[in-house]
Protein backbone atom coordinates (compact mmCIF):
# COMPACT_ATOMS: atom_id res chain seq x y z
CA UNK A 1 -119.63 60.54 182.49
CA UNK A 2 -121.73 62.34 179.91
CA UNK A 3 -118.82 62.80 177.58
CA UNK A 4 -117.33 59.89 178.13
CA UNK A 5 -120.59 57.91 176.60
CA UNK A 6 -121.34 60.24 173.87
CA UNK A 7 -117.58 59.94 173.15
CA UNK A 8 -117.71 56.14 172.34
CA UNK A 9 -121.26 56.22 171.59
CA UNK A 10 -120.17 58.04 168.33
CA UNK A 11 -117.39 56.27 168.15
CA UNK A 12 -119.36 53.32 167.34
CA UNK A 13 -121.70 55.52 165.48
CA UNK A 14 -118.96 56.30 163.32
CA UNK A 15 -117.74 52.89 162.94
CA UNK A 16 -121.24 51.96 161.87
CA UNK A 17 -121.02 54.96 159.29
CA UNK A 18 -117.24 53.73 158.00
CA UNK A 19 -118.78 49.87 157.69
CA UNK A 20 -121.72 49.82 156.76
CA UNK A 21 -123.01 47.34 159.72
CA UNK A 22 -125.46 49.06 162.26
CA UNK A 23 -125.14 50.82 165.71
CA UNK A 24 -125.90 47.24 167.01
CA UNK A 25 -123.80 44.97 165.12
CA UNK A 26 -120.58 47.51 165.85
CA UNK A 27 -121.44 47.24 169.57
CA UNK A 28 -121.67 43.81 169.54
CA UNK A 29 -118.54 43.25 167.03
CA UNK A 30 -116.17 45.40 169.84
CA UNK A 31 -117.93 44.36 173.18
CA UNK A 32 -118.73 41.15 172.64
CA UNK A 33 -115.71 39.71 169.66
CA UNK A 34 -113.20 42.19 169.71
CA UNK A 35 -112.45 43.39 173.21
CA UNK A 36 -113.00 39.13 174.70
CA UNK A 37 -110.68 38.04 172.01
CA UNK A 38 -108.09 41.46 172.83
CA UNK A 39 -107.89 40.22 176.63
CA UNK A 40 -108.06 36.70 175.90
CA UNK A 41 -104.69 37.49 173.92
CA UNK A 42 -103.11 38.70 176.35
CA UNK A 43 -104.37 36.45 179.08
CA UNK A 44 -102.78 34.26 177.12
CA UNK A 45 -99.42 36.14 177.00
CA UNK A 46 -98.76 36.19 180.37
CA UNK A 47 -100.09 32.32 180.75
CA UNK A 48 -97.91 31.28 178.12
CA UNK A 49 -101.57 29.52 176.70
CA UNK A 50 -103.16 29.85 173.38
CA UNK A 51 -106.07 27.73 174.21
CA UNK A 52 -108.05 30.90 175.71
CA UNK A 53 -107.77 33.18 172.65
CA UNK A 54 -108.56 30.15 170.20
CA UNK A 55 -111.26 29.21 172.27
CA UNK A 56 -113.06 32.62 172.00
CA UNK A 57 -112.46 32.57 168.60
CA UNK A 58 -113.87 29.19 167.96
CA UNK A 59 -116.73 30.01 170.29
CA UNK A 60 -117.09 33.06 167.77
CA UNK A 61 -116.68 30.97 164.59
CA UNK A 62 -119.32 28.44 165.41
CA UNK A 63 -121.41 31.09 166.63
CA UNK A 64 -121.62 33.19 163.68
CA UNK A 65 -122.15 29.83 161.44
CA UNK A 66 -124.91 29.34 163.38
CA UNK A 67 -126.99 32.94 163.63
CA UNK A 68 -129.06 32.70 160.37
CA UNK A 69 -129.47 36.75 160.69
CA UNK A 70 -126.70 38.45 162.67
CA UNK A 71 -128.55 41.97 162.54
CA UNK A 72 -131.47 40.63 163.85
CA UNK A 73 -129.29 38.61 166.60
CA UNK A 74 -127.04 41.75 167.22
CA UNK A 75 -130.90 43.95 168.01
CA UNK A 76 -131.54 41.37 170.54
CA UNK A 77 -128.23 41.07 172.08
CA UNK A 78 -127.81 45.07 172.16
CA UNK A 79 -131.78 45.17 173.68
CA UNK A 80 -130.96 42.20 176.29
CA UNK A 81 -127.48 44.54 177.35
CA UNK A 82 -129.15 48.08 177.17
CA UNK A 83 -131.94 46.09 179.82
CA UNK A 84 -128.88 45.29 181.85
CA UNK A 85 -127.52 48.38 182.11
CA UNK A 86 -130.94 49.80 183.02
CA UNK A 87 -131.18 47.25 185.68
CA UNK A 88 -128.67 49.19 187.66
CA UNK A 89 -130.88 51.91 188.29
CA UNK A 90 -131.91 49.76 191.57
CA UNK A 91 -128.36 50.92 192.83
CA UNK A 92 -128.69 54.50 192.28
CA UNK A 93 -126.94 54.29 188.40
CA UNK A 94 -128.63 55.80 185.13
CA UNK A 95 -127.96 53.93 182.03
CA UNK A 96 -125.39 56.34 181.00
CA UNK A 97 -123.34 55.63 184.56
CA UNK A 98 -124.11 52.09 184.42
CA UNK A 99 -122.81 52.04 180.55
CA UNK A 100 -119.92 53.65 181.23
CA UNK A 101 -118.90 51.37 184.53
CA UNK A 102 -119.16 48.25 183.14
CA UNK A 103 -118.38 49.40 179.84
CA UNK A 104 -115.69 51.32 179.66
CA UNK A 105 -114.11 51.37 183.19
CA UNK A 106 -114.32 48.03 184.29
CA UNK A 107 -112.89 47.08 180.88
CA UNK A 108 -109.83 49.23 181.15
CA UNK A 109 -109.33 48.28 184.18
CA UNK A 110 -108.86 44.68 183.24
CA UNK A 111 -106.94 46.08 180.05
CA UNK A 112 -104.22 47.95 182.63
CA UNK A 113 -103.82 44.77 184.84
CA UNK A 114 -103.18 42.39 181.96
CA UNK A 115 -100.71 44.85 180.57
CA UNK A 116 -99.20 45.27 183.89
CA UNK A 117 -98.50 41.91 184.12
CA UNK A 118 -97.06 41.66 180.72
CA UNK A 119 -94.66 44.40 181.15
CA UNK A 120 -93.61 43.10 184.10
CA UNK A 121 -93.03 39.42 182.49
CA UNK A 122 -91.36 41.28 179.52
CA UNK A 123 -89.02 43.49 181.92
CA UNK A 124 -88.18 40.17 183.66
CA UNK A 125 -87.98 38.07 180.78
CA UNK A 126 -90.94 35.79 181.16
CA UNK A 127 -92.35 36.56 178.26
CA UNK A 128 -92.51 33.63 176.06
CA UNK A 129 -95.46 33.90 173.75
């Protein structure tokens, strides 16, 4: 689990590096824009919607329009999730475990069932968005 964290901990280290944004503001960018806008996408795919990835997005939009500092939001937000993660401690997790369960397996997990789904629409032809 160790290498797994530091792995996409300097990941986003590095994309902090490459843009110019901080540590926070990366993490919050991917978990929190990115990734919910990613699965909303393909949600979307196999729902033949649009409505779920435009809503993020608009969500998003309005959001950021709204937050007069986003550095100082994306401190808070990354505080409030790091406390989160430490809560899970009362089941026996550190914050590295708990980081890496809810933030990297329980995401790919989601990630292979909506692409399951869509390959099985697109080997059927079901596809349609």
């Amino acid at each position: 689990m160790n290498a797994v964290f530091d792995a996409v901990m300097h990941s986003l280290e590095w994309g902090a590096w490459l843009s110019g944004l901080t540590y926070a503001e990366v993490n919050i960018i991917v978990y929190f824009m990115l990734l919910p806008v990613a699965l909303a996408a393909m949600a979307d795919r196999i729902l033949h919607w649009h409505w779920l990835k435009l809503s993020v997005l608009a969500v998003w939009a309005t959001a950021l329009l709204a937050i007069p500092n986003f550095t100082a939001f994306s401190d808070r937000a990354f505080d409030l999730c790091a406390a989160f993660l430490s809560a899970f401690a009362v089941v026996g997790l550190s914050y590295v475990q708990a980081s890496v369960a809810v933030c990297v397996i329980l995401p790919l997990l989601v990630l292979a069932g909506l692409v399951m789904f869509n390959l099985r629409n697109a080997r059927y032809g079901k596809a349609k968005c």
